[in-house]
N, C-alpha and C. Protein backbone atom coordinates (compact mmCIF):
# COMPACT_ATOMS: atom_id res chain seq x y z
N UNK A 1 22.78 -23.31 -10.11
CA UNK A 1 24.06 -22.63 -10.01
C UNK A 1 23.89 -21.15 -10.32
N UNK A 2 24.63 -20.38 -9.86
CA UNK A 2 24.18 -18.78 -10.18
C UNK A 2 25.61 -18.33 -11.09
N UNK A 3 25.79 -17.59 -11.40
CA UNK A 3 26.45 -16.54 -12.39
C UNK A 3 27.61 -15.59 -11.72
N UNK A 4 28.86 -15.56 -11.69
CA UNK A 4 29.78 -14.77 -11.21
C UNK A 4 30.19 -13.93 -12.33
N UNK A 5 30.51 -12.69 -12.26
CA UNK A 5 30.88 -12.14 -12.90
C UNK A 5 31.86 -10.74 -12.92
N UNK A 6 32.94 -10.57 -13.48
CA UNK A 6 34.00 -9.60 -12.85
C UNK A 6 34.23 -9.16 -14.37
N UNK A 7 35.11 -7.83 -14.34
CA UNK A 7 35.79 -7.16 -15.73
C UNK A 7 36.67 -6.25 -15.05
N UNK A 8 37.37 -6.32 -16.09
CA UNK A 8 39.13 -5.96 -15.66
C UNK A 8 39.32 -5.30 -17.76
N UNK A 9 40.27 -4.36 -17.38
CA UNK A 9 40.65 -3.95 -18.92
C UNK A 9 42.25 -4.16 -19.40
N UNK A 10 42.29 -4.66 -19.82
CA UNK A 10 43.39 -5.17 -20.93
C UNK A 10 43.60 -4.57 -22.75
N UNK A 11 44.61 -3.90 -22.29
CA UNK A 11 44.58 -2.73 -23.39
C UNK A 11 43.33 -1.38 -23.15
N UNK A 12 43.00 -1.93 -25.11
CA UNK A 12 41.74 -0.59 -24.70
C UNK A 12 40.74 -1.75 -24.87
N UNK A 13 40.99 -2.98 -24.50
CA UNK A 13 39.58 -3.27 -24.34
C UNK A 13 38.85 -3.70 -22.75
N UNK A 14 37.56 -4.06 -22.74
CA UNK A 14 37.47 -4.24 -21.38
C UNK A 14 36.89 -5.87 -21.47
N UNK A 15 37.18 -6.81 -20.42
CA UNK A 15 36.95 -8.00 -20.55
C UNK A 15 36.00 -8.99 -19.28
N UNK A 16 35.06 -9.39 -19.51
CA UNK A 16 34.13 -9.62 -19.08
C UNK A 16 34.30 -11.09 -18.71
N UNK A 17 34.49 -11.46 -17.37
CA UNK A 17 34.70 -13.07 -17.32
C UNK A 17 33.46 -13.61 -16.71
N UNK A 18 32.93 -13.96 -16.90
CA UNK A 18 31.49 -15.16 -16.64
C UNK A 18 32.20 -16.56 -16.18
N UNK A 19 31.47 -16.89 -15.28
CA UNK A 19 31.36 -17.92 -14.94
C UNK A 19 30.35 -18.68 -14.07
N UNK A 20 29.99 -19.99 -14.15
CA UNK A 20 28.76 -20.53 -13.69
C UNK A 20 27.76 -20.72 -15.29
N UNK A 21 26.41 -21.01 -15.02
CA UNK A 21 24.98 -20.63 -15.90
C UNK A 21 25.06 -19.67 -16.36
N UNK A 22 24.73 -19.38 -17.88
CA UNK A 22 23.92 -18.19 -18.56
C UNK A 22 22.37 -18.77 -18.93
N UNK A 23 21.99 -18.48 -17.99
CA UNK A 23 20.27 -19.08 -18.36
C UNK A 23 18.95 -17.80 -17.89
N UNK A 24 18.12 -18.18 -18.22
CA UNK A 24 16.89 -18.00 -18.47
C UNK A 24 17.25 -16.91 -16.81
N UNK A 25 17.44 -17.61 -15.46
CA UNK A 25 17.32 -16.60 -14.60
C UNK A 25 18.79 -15.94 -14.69
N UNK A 26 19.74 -16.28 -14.90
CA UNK A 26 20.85 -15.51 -14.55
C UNK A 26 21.46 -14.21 -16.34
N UNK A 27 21.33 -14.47 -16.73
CA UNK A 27 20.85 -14.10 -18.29
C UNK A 27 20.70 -12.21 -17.89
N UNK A 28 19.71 -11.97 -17.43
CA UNK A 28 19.40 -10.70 -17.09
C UNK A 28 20.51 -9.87 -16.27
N UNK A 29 21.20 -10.48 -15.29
CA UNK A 29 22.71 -10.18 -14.75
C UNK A 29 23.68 -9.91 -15.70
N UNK A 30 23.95 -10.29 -16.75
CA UNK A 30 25.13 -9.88 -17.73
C UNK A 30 24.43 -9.38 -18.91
N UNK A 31 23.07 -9.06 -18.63
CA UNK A 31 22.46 -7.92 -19.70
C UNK A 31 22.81 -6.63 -19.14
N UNK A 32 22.71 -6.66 -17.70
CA UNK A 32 23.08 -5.04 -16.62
C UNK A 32 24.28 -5.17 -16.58
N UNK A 33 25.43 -5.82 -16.66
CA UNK A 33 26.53 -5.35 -16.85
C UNK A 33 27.04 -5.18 -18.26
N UNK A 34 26.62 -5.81 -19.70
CA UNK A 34 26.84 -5.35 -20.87
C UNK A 34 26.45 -3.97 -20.60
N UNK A 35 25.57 -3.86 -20.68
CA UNK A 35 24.57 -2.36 -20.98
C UNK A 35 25.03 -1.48 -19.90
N UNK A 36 25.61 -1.56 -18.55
CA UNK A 36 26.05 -0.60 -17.75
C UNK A 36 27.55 -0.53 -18.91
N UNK A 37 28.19 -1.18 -19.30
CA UNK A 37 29.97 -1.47 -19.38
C UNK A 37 29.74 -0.39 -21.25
N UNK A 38 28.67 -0.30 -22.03
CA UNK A 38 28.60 0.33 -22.98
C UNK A 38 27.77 1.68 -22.65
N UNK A 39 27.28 1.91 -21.37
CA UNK A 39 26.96 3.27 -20.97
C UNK A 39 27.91 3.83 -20.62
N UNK A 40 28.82 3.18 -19.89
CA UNK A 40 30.01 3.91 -19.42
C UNK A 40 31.30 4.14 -20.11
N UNK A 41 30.74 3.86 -21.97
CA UNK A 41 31.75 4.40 -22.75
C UNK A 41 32.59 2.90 -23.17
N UNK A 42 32.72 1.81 -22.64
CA UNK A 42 33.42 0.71 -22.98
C UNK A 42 32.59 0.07 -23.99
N UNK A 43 33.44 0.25 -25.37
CA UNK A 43 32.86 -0.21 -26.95
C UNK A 43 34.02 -1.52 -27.27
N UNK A 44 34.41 -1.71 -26.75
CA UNK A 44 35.52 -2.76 -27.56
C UNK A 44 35.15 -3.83 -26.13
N UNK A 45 34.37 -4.96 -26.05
CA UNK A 45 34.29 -6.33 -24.75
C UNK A 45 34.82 -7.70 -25.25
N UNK A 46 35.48 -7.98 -24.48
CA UNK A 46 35.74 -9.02 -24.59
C UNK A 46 34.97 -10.62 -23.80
N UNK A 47 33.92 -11.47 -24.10
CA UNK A 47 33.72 -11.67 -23.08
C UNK A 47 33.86 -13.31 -22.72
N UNK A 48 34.68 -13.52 -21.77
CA UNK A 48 35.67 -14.94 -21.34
C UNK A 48 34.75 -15.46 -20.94
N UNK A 49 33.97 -16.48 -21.43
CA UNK A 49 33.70 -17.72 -20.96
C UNK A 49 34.03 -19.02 -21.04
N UNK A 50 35.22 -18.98 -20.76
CA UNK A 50 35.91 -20.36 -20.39
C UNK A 50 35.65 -20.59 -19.10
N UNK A 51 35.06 -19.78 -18.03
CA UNK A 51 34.51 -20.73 -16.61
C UNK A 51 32.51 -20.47 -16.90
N UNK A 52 32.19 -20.55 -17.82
CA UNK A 52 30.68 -21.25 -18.20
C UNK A 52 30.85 -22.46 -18.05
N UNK A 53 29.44 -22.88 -17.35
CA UNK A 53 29.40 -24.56 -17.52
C UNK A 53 28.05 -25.14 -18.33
N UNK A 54 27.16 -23.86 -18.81
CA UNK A 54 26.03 -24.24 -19.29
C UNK A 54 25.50 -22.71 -19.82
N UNK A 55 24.84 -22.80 -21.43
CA UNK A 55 24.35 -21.38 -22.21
C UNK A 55 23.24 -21.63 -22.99
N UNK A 56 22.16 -20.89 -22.79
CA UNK A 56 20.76 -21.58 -23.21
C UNK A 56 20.42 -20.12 -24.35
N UNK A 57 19.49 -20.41 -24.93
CA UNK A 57 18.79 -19.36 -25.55
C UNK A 57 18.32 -17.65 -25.23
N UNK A 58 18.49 -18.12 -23.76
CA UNK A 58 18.29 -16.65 -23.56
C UNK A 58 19.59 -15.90 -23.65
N UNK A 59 20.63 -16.65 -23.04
CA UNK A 59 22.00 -16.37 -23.04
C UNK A 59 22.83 -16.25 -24.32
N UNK A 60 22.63 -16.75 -25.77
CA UNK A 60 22.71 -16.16 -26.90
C UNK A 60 22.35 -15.35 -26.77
N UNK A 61 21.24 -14.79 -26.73
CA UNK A 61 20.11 -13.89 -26.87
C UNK A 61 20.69 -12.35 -26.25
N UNK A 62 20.97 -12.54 -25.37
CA UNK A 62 22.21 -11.12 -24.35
C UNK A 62 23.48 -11.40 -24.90
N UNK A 63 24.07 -11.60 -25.87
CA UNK A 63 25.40 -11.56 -26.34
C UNK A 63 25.12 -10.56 -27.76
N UNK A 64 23.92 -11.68 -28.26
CA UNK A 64 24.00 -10.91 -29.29
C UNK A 64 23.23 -9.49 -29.19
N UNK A 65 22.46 -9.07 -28.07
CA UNK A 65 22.41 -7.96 -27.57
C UNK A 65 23.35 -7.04 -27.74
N UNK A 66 24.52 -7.59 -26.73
CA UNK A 66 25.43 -7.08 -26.24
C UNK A 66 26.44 -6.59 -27.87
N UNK A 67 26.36 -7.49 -28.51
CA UNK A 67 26.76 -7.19 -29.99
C UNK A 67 26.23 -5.90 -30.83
N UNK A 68 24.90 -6.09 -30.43
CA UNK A 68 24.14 -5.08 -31.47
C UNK A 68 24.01 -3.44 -30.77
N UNK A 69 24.63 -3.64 -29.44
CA UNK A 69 24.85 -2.26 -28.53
C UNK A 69 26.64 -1.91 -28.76
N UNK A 70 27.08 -2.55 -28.66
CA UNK A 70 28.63 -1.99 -29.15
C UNK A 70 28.87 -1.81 -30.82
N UNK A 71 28.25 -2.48 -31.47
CA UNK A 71 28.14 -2.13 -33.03
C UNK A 71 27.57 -0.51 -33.15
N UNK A 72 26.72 -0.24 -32.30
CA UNK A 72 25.90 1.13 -32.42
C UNK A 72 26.97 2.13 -32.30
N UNK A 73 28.42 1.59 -31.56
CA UNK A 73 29.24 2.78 -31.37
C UNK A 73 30.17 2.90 -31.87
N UNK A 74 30.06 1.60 -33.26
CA UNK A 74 31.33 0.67 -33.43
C UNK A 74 32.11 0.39 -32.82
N UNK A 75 31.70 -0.57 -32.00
CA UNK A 75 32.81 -1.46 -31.13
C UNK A 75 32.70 -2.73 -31.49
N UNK A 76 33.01 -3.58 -30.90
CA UNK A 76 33.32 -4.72 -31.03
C UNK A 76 32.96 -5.92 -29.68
N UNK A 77 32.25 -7.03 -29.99
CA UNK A 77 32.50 -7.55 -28.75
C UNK A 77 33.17 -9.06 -29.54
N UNK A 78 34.06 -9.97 -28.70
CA UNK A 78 34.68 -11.07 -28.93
C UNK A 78 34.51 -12.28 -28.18
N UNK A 79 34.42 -13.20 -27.95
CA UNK A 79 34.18 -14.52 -27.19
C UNK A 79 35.27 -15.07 -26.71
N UNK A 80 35.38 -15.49 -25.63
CA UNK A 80 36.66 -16.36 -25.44
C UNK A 80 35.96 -17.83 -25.08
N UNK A 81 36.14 -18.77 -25.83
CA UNK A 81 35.42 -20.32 -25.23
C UNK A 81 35.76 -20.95 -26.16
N UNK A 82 36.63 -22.10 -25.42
CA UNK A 82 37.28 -23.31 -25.72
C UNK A 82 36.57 -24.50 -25.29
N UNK A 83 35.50 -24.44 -24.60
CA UNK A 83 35.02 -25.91 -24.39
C UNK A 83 34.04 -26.35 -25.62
N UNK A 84 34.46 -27.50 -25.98
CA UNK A 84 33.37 -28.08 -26.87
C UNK A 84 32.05 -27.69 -26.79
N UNK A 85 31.42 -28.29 -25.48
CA UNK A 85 29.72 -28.31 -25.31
C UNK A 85 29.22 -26.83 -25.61
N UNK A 86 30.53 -25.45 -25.13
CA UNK A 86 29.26 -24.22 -25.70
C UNK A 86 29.55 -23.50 -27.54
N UNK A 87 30.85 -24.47 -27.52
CA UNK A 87 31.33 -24.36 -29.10
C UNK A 87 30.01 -24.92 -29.69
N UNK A 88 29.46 -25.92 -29.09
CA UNK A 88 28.69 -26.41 -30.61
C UNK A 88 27.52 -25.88 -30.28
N UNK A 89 26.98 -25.16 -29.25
CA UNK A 89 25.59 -23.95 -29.23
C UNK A 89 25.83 -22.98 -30.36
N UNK A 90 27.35 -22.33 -30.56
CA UNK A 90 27.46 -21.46 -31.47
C UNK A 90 27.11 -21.90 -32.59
N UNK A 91 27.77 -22.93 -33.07
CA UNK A 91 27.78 -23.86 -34.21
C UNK A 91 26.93 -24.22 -34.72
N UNK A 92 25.88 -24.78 -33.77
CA UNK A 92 24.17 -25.19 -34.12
C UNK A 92 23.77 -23.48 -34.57
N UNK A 93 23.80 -23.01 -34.02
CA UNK A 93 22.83 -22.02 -34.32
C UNK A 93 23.49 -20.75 -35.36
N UNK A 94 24.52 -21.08 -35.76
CA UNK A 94 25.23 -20.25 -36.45
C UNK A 94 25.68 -19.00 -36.21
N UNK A 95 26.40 -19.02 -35.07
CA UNK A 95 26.65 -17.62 -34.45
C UNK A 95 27.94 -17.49 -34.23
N UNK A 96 28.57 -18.89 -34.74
CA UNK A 96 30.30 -18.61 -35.59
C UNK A 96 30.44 -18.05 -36.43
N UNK A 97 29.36 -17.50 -37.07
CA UNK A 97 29.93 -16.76 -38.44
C UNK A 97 29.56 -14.96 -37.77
N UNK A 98 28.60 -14.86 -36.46
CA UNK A 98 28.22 -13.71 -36.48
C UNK A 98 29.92 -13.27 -35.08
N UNK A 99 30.20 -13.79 -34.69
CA UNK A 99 30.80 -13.72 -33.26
C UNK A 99 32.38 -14.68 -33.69
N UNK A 100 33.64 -13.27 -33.21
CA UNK A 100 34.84 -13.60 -33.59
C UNK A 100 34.70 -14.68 -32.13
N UNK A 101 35.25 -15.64 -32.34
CA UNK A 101 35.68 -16.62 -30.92
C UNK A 101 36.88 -17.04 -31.19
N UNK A 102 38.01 -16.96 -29.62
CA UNK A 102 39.14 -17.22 -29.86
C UNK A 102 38.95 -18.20 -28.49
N UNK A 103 40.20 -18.57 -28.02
CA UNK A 103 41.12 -19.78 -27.32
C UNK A 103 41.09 -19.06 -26.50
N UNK A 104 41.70 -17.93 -26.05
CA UNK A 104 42.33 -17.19 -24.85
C UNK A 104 42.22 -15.68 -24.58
N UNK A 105 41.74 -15.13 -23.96
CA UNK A 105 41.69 -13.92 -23.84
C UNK A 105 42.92 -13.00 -24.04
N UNK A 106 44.27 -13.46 -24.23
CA UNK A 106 45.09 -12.83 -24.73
C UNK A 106 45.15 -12.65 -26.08
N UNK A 107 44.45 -14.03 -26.71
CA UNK A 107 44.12 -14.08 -28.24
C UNK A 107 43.32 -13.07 -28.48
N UNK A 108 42.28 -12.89 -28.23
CA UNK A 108 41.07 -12.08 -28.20
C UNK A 108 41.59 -10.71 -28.06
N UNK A 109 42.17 -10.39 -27.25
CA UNK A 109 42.42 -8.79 -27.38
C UNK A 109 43.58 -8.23 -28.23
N UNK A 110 44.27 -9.58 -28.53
CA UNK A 110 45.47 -9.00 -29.46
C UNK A 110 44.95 -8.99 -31.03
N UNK A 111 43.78 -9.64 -30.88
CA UNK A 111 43.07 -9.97 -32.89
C UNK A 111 43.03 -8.63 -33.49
N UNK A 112 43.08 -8.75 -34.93
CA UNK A 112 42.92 -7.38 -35.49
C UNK A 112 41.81 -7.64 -36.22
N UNK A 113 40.73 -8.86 -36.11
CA UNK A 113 39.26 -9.20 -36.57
C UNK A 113 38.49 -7.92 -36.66
């Protein structure tokens, strides 16, 4: 399966919807759009994966990237994912405590986290 990916801004933040695989090949695709979306000045991401159907190690791996490049400007990035199966990737690996995750992308941009 390959990786779709679009961003649209809501408020002042900008929001990143994924959908499909974050894996090992598609992984590198939403490393060039984090890293283009914080060159071009967007520090506050939001990023919706409620249409993911599968998130592997490499795909942590570019979030928390994507984390440690908007922190540099203090920004912020946020999660949107409600399905169980990538809730408990966070969970296993403890990246609920590093990464605000909400229900809805309206949740997410209205948080004061």
């Amino acid at each position: 399966m390959d990786l779709s990916l679009s961003t649209r801004t809501v408020g002042d933040r900008t929001v990143v919807e994924v959908g499909g695989e974050i894996d090992v090949y598609t992984a590198p695709k939403l490393r060039e759009q984090l890293v283009e979306l914080v060159n071009d000045g967007s520090y506050h991401l939001v990023v919706d994966m409620e249409g993911v159907d599968f998130l592997d190690s490499t795909g942590l791996g570019v979030l928390v990237g994507g984390l440690k490049r908007v922190r540099a400007h203090e920004g912020s990035l946020r999660l949107v994912c409600n399905q169980e199966r990538i809730l408990k990737i966070f969970r296993i690996t403890g990246l609920t405590k590093v990464f605000p995750i909400h229900n809805s992308v309206d949740e997410a941009v209205n948080a004061t986290d």
